[in-house]
Every structure is written in C-alpha cells, then in structure tokens.
PDB file of N, CA and C in Angstrom:
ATOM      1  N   UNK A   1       4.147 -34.290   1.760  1.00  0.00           N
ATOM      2  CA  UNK A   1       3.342 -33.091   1.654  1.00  0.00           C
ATOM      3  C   UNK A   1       3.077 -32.566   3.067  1.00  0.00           C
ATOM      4  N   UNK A   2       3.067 -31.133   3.744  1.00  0.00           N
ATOM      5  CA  UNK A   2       2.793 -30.478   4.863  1.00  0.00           C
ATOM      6  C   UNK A   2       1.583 -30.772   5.226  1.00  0.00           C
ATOM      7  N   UNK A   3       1.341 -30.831   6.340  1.00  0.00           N
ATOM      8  CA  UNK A   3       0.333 -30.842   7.044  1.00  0.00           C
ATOM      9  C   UNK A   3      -0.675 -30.096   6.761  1.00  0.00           C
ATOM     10  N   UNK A   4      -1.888 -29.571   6.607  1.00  0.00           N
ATOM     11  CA  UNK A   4      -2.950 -28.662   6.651  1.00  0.00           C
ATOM     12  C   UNK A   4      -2.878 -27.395   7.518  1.00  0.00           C
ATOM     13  N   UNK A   5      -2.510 -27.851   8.952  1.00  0.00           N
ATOM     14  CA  UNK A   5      -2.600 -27.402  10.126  1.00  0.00           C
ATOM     15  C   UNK A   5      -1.227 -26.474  10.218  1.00  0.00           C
ATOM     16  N   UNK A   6      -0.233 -26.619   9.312  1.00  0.00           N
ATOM     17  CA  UNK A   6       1.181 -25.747   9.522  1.00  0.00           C
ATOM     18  C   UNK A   6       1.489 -24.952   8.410  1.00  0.00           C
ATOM     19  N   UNK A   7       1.923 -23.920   8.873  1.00  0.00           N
ATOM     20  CA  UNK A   7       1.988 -22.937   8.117  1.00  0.00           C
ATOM     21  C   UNK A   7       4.170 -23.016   7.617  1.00  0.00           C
ATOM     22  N   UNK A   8       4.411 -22.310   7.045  1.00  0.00           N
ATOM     23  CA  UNK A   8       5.876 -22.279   6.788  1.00  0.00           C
ATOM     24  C   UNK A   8       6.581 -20.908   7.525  1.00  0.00           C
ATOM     25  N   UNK A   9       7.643 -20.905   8.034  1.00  0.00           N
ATOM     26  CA  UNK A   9       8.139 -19.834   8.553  1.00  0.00           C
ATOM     27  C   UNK A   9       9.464 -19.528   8.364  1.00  0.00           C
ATOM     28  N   UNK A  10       9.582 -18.287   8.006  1.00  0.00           N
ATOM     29  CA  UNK A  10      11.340 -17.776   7.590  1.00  0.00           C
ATOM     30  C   UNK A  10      11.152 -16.884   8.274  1.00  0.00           C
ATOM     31  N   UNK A  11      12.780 -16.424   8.714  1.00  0.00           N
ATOM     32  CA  UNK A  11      13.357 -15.251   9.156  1.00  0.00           C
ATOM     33  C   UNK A  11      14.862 -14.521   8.513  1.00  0.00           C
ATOM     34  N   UNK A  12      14.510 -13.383   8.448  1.00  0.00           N
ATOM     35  CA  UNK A  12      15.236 -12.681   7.943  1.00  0.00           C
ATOM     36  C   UNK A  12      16.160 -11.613   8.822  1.00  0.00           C
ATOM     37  N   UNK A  13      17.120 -11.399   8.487  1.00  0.00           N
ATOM     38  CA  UNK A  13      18.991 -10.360   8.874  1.00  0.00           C
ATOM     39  C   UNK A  13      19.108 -11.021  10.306  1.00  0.00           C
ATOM     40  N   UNK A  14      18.645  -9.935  11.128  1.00  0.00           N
ATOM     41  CA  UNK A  14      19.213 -10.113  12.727  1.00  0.00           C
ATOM     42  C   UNK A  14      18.382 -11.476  13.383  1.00  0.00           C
ATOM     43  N   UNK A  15      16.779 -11.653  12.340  1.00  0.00           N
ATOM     44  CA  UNK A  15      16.072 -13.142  13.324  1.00  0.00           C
ATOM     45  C   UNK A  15      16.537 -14.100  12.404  1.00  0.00           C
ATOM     46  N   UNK A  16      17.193 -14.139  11.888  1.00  0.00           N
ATOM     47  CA  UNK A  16      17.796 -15.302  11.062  1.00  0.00           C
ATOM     48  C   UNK A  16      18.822 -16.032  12.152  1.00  0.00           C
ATOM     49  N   UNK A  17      19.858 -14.625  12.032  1.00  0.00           N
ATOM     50  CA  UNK A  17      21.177 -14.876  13.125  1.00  0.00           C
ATOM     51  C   UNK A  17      20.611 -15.553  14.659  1.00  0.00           C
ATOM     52  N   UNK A  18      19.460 -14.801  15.270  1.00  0.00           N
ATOM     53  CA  UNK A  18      19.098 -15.284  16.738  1.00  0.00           C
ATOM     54  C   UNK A  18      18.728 -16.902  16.132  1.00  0.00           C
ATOM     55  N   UNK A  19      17.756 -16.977  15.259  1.00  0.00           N
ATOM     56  CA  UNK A  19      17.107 -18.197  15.324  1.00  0.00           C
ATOM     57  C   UNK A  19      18.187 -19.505  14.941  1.00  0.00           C
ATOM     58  N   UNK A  20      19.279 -19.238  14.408  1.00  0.00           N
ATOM     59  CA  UNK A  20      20.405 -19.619  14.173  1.00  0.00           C
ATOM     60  C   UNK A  20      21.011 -20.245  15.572  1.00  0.00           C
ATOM     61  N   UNK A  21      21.281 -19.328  16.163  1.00  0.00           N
ATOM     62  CA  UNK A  21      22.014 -19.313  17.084  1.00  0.00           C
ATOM     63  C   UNK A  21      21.664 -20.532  18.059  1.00  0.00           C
ATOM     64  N   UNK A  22      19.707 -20.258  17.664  1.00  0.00           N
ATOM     65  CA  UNK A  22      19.230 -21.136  18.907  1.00  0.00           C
ATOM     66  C   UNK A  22      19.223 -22.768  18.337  1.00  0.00           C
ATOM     67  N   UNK A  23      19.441 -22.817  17.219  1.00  0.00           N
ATOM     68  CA  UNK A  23      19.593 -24.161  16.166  1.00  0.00           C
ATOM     69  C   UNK A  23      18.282 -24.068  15.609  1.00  0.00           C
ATOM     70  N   UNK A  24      17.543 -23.120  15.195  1.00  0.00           N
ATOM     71  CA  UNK A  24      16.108 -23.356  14.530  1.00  0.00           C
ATOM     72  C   UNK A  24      16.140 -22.878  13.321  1.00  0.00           C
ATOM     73  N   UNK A  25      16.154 -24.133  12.056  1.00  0.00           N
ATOM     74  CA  UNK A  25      16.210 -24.134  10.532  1.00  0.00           C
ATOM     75  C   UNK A  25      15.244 -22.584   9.903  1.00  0.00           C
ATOM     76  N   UNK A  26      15.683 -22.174   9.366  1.00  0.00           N
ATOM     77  CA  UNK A  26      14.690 -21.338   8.296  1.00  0.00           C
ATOM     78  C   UNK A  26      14.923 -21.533   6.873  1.00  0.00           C
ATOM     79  N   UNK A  27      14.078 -22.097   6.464  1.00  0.00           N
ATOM     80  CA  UNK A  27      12.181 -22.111   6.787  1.00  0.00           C
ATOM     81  C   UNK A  27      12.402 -22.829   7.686  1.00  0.00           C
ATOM     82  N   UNK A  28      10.862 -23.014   8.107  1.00  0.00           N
ATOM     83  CA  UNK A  28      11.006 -23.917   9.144  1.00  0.00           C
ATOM     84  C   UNK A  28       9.273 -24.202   8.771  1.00  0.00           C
ATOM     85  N   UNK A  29       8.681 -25.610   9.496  1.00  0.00           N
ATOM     86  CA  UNK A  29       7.019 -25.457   9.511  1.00  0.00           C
ATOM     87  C   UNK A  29       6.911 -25.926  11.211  1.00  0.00           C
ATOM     88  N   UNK A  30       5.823 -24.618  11.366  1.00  0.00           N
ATOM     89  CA  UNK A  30       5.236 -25.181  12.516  1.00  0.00           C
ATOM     90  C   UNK A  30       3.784 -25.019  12.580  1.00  0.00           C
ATOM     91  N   UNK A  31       3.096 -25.786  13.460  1.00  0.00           N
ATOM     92  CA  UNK A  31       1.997 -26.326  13.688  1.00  0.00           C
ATOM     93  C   UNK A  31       0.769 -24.604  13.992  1.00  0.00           C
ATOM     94  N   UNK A  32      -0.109 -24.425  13.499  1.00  0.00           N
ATOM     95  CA  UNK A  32      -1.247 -23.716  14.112  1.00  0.00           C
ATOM     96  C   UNK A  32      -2.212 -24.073  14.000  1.00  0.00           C
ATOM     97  N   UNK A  33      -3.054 -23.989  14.699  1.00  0.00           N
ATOM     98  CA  UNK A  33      -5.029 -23.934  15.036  1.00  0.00           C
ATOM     99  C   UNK A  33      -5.302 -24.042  13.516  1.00  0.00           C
ATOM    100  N   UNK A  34      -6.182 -24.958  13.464  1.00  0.00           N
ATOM    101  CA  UNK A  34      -7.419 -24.552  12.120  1.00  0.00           C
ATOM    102  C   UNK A  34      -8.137 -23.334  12.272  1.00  0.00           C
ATOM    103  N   UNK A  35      -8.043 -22.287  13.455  1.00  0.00           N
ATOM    104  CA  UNK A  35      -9.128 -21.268  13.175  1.00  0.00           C
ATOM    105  C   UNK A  35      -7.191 -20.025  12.641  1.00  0.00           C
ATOM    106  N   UNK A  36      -6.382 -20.547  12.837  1.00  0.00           N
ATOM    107  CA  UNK A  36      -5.673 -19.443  12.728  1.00  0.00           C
ATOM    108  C   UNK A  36      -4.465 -19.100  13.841  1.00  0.00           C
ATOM    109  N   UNK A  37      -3.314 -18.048  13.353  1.00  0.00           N
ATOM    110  CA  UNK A  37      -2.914 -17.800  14.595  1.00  0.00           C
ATOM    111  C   UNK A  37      -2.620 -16.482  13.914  1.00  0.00           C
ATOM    112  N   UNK A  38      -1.220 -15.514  14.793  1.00  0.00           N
ATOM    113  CA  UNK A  38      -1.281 -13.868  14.533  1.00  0.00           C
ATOM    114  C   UNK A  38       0.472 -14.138  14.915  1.00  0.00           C
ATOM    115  N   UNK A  39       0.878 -13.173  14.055  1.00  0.00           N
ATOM    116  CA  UNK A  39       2.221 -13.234  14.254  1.00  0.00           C
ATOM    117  C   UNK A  39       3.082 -12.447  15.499  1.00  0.00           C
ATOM    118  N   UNK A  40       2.305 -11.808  16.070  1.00  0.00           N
ATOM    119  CA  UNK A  40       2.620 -12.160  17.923  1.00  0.00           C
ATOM    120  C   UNK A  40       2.474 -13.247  18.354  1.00  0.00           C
ATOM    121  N   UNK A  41       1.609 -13.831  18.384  1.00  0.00           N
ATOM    122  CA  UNK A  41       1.665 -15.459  18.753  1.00  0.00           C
ATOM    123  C   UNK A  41       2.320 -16.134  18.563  1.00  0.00           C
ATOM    124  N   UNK A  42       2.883 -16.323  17.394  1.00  0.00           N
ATOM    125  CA  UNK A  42       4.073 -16.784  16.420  1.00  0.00           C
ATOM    126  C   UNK A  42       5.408 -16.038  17.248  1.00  0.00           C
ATOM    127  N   UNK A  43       5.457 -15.386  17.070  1.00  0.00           N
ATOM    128  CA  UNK A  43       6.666 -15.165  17.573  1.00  0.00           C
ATOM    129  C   UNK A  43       6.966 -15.401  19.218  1.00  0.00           C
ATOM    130  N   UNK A  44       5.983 -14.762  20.000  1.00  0.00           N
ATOM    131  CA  UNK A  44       6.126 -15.632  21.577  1.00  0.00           C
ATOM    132  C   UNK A  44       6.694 -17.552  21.392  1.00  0.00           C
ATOM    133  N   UNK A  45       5.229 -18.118  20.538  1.00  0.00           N
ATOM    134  CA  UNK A  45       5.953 -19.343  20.447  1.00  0.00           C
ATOM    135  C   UNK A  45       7.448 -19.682  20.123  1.00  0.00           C
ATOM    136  N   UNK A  46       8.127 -19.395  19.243  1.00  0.00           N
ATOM    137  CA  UNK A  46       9.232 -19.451  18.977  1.00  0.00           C
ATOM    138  C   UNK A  46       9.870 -18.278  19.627  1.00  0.00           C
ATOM    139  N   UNK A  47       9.769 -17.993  21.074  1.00  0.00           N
ATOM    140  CA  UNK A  47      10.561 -17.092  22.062  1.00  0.00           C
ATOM    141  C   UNK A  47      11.311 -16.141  21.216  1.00  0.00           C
ATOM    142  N   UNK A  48      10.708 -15.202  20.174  1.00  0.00           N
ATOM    143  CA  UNK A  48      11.560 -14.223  19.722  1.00  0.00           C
ATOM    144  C   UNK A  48      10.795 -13.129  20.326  1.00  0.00           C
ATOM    145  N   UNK A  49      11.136 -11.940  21.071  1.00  0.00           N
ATOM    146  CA  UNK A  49      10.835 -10.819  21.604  1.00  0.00           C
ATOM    147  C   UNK A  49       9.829 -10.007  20.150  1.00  0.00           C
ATOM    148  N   UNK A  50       8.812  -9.787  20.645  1.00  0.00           N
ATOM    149  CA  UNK A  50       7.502  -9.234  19.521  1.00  0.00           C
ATOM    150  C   UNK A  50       8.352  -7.577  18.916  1.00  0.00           C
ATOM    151  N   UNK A  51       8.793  -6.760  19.946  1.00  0.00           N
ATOM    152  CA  UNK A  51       9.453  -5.305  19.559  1.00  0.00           C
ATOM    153  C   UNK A  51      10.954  -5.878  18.781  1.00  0.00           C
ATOM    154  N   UNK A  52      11.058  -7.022  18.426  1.00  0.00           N
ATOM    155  CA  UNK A  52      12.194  -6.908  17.401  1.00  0.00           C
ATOM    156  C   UNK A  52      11.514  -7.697  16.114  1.00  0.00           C
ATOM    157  N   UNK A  53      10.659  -7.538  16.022  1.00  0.00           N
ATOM    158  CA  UNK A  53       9.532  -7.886  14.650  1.00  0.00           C
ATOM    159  C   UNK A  53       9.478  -6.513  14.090  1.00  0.00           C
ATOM    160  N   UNK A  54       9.653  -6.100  12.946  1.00  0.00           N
ATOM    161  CA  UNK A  54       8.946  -4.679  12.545  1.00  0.00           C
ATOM    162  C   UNK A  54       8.342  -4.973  11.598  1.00  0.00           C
ATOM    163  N   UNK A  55       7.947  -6.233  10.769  1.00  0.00           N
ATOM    164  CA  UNK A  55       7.505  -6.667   9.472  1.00  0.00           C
ATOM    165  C   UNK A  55       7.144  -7.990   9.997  1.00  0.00           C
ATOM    166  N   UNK A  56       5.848  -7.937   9.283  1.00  0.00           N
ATOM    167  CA  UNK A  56       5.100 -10.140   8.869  1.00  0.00           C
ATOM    168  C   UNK A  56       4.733  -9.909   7.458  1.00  0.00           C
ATOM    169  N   UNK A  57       5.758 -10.479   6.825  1.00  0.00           N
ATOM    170  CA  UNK A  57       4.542 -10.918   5.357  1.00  0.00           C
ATOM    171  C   UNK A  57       3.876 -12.194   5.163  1.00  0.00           C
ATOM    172  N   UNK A  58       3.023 -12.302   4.965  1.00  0.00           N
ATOM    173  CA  UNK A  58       2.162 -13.158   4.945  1.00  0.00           C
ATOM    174  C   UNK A  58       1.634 -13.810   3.288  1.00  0.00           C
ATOM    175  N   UNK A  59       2.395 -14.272   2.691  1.00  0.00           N
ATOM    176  CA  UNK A  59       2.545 -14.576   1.218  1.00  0.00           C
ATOM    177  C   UNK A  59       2.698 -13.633   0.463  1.00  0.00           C
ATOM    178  N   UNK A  60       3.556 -13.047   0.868  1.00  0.00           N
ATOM    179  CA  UNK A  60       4.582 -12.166  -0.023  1.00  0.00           C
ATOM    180  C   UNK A  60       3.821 -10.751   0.265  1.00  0.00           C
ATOM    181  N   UNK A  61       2.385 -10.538   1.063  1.00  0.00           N
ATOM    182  CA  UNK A  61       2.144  -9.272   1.283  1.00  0.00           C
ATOM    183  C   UNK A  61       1.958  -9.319   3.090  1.00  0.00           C
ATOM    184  N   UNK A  62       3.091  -7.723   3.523  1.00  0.00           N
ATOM    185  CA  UNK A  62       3.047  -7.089   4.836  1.00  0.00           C
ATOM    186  C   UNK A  62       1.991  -7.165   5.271  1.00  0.00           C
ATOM    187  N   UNK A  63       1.906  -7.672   6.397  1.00  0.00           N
ATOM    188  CA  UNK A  63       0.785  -7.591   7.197  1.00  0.00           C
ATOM    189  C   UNK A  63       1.156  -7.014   9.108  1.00  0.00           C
ATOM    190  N   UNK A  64      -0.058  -6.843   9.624  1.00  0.00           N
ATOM    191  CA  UNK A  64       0.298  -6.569  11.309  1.00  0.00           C
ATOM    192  C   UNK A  64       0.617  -7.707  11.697  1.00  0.00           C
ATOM    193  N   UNK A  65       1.091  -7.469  12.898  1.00  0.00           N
ATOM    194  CA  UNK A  65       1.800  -8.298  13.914  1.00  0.00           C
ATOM    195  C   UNK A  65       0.055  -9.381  14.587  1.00  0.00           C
ATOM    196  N   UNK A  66      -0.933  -8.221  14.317  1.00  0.00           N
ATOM    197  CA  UNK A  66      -2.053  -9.251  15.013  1.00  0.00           C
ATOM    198  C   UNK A  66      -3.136  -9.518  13.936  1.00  0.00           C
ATOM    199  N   UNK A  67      -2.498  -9.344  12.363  1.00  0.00           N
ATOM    200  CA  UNK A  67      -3.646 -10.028  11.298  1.00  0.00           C
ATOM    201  C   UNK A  67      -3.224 -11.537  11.417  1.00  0.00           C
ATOM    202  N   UNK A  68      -4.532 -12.522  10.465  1.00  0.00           N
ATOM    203  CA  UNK A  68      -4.297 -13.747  11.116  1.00  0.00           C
ATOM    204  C   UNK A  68      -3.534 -14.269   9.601  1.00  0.00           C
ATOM    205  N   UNK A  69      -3.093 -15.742  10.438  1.00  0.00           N
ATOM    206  CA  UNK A  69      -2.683 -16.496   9.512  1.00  0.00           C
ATOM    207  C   UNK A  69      -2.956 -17.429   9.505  1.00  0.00           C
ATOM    208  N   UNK A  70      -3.151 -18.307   8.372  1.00  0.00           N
ATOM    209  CA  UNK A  70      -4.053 -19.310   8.396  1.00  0.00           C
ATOM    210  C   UNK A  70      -3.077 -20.485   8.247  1.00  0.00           C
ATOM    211  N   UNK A  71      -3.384 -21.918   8.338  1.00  0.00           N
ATOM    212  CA  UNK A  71      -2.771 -22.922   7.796  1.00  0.00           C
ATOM    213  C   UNK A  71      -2.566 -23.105   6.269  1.00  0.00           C
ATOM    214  N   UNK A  72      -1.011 -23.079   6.032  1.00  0.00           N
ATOM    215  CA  UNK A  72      -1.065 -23.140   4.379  1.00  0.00           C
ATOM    216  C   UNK A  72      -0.261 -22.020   4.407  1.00  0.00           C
ATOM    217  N   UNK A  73      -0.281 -20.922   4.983  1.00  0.00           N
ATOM    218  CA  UNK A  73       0.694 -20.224   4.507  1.00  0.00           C
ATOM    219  C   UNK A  73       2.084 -19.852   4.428  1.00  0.00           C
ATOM    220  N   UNK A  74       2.180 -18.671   4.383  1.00  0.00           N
ATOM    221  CA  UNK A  74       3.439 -18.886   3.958  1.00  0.00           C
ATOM    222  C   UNK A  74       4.786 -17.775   4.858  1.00  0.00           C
ATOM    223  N   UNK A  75       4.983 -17.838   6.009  1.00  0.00           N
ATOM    224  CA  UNK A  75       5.352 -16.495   6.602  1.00  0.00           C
ATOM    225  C   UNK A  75       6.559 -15.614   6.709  1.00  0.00           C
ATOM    226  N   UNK A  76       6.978 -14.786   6.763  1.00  0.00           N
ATOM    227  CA  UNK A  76       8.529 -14.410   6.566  1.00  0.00           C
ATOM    228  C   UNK A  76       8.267 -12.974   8.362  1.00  0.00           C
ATOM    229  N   UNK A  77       9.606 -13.278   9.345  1.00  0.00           N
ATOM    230  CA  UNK A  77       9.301 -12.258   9.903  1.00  0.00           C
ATOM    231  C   UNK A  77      10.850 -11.420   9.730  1.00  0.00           C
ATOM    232  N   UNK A  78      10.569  -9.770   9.746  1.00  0.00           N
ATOM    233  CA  UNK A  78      11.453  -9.053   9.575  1.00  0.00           C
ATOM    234  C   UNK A  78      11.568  -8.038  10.728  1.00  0.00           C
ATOM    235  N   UNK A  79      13.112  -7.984  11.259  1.00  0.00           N
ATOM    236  CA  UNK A  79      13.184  -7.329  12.073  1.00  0.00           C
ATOM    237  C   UNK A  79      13.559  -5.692  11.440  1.00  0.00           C
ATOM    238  N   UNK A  80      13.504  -4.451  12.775  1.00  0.00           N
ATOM    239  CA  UNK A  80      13.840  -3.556  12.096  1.00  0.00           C
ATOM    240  C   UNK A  80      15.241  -3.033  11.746  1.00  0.00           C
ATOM    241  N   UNK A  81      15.337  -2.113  10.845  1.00  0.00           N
ATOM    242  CA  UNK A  81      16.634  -1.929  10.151  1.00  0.00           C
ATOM    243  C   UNK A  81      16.916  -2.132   8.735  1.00  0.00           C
ATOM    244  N   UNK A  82      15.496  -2.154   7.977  1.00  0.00           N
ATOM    245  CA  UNK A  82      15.091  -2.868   6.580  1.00  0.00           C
ATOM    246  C   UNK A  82      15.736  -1.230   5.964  1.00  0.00           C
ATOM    247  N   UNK A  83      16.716  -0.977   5.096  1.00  0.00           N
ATOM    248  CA  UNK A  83      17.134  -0.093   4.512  1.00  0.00           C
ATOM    249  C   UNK A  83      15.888   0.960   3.608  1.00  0.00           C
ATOM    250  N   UNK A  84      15.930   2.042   4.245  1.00  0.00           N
ATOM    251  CA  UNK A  84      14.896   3.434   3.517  1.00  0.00           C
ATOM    252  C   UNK A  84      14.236   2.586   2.252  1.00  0.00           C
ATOM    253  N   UNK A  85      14.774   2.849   0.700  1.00  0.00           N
ATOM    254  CA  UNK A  85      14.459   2.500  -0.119  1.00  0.00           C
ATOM    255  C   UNK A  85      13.563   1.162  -0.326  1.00  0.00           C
ATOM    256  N   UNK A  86      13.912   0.119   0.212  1.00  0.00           N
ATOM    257  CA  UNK A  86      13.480  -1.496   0.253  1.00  0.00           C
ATOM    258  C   UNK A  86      11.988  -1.262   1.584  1.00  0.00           C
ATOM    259  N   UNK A  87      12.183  -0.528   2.640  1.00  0.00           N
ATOM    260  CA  UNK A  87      11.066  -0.583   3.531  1.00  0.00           C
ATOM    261  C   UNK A  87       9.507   0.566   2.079  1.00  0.00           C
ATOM    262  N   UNK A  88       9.929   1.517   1.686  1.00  0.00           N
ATOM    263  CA  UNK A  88       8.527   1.918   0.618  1.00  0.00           C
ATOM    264  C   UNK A  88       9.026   0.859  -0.336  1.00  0.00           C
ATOM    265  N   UNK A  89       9.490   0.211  -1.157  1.00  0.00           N
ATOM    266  CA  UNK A  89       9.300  -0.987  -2.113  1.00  0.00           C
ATOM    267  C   UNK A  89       7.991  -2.433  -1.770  1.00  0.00           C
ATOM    268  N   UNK A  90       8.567  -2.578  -0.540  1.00  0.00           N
ATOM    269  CA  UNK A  90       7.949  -3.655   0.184  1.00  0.00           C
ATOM    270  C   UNK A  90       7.120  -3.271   0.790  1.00  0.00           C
ATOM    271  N   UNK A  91       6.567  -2.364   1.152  1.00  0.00           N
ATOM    272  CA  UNK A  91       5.348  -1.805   1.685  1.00  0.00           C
ATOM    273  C   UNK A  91       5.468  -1.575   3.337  1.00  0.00           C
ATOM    274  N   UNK A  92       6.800  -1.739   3.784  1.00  0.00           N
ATOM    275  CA  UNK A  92       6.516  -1.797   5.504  1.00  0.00           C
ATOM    276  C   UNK A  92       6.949  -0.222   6.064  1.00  0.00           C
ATOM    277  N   UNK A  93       7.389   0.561   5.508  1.00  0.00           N
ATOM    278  CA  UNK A  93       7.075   1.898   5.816  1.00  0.00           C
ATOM    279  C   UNK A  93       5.732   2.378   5.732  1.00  0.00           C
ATOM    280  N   UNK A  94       4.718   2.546   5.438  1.00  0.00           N
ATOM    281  CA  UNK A  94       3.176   2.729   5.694  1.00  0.00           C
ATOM    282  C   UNK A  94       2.692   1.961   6.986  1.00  0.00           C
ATOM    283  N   UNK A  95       2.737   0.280   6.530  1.00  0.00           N
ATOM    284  CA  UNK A  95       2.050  -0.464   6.987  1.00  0.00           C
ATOM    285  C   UNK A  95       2.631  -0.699   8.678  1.00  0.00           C
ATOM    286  N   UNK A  96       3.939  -0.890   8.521  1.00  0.00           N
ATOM    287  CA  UNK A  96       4.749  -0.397  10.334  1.00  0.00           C
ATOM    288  C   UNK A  96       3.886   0.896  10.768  1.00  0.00           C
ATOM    289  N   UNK A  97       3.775   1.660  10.251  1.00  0.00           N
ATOM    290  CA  UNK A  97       3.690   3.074  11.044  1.00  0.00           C
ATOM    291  C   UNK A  97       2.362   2.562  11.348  1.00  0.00           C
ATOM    292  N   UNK A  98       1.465   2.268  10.781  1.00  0.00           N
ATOM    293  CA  UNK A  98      -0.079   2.270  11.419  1.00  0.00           C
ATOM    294  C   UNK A  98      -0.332   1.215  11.940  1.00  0.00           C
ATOM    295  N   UNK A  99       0.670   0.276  12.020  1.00  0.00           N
ATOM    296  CA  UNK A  99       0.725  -0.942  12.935  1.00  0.00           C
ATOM    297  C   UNK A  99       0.928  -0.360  14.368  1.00  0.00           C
ATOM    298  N   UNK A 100       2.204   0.275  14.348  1.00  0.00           N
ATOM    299  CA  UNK A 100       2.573   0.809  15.741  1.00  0.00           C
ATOM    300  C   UNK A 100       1.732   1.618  16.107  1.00  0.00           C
ATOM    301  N   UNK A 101       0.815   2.830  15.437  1.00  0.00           N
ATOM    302  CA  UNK A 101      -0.097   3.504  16.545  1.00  0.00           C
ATOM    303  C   UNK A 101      -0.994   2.445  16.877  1.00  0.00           C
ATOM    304  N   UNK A 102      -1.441   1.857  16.143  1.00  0.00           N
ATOM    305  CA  UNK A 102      -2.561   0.287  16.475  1.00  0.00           C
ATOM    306  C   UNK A 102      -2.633  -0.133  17.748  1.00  0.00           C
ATOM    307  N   UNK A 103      -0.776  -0.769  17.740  1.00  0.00           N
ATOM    308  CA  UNK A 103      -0.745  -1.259  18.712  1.00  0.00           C
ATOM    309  C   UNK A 103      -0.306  -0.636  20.002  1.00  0.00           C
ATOM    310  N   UNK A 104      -0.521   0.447  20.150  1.00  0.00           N
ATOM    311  CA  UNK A 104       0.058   1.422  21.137  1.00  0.00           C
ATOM    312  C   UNK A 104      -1.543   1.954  21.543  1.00  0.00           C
ATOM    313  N   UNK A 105      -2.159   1.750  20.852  1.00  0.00           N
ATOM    314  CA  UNK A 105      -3.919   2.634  21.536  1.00  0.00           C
ATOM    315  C   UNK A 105      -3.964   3.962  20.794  1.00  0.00           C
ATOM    316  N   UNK A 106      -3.007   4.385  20.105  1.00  0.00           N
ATOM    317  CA  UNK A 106      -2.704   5.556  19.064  1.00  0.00           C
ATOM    318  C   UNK A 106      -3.103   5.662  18.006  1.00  0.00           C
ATOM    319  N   UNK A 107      -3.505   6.565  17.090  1.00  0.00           N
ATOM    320  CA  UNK A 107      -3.809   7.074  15.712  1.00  0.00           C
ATOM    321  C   UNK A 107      -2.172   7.157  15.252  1.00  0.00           C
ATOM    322  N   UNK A 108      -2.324   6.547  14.209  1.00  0.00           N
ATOM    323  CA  UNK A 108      -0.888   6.658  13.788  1.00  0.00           C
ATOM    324  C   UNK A 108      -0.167   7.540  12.792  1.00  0.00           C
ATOM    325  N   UNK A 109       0.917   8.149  13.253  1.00  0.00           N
ATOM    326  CA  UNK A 109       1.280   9.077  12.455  1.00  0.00           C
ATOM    327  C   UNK A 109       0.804   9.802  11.077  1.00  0.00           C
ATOM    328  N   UNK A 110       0.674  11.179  10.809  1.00  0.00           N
ATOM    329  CA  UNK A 110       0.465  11.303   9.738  1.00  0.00           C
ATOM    330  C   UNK A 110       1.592  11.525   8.609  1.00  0.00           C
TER     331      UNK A 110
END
C-alpha cells in the first residue's frame, strides 16, 4: 500500500516522451509534505520546464499550476497541444486561460 505522504503522478503526449527519455516510469509515486505541494513544484522537482505544463488534473478535475495537492492523490500533467474539441470537454480551455492571466499579474482574457 502507498505511503500517506505520496501522491501518484502521470504524464501525458510530449511529457510522457521527455519523462521517457529521462527513464522516469509513468505513473510514477513521489513523495510530498503533509501540508501539500502545487504542481509547479512538482514539476521543478522532476526538472520538467513549468511553460510546457498547460494542464494539472488533480483527480480527474483541471486544476492551476499553483492549487495544492495533497498526499493521496492522484496527478496527471498535460502539456500544450491538447486538440480544440478535447481542451472544452476536459475543461482546460477556460481553466488555462485564467490560469495564465493569474500567473502573469493579468486579468485573464475575456
């Protein structure tokens, strides 16, 4: 049985291929804080560049790059290039756009 303290992590199209490349299984579990971590964090740790993230779901629902995640869950990160139709299905056309003014100091698009 997993640890308390680790959460599960997949990657998907192009971070599949990098994380591949580098020999790192997906899924994969790695270790976070009992108070939490944020999927910038997550991704620095596992040296994937944060601007090739355009999606975190966080048990099956999109979340920002700096909502938290707790131990136990469950994470998937998606880079961009998620096809028109599938980005409004999955919710990361809304939720990207007001991520990026977020994280830019911006009001985000209307």
């Amino acid at each position: 049985m997993p640890s308390e303290s680790t959460i599960e992590v997949r990657f998907f199209s192009l971070l599949h291929t990098l994380m591949r490349d580098k020999a790192v299984p997906s899924p994969m579990r790695i270790a976070v804080p009992e108070s939490g971590s944020t999927g910038d964090e997550i991704a620095r740790e596992l040296g994937i560049p944060v601007d090739r993230i355009e999606a975190v779901f966080c048990n099956g629902i999109v979340q920002g790059l700096h909502d938290p995640i707790l131990p136990g869950d469950r994470v998937s990160l998606v880079p961009p290039g998620t096809p028109g139709p599938y980005r409004v299905l999955l919710g990361i056309a809304g939720r990207s756009a007001a991520t990026a003014g977020k994280d830019q100091g911006n009001e985000p698009p209307d």
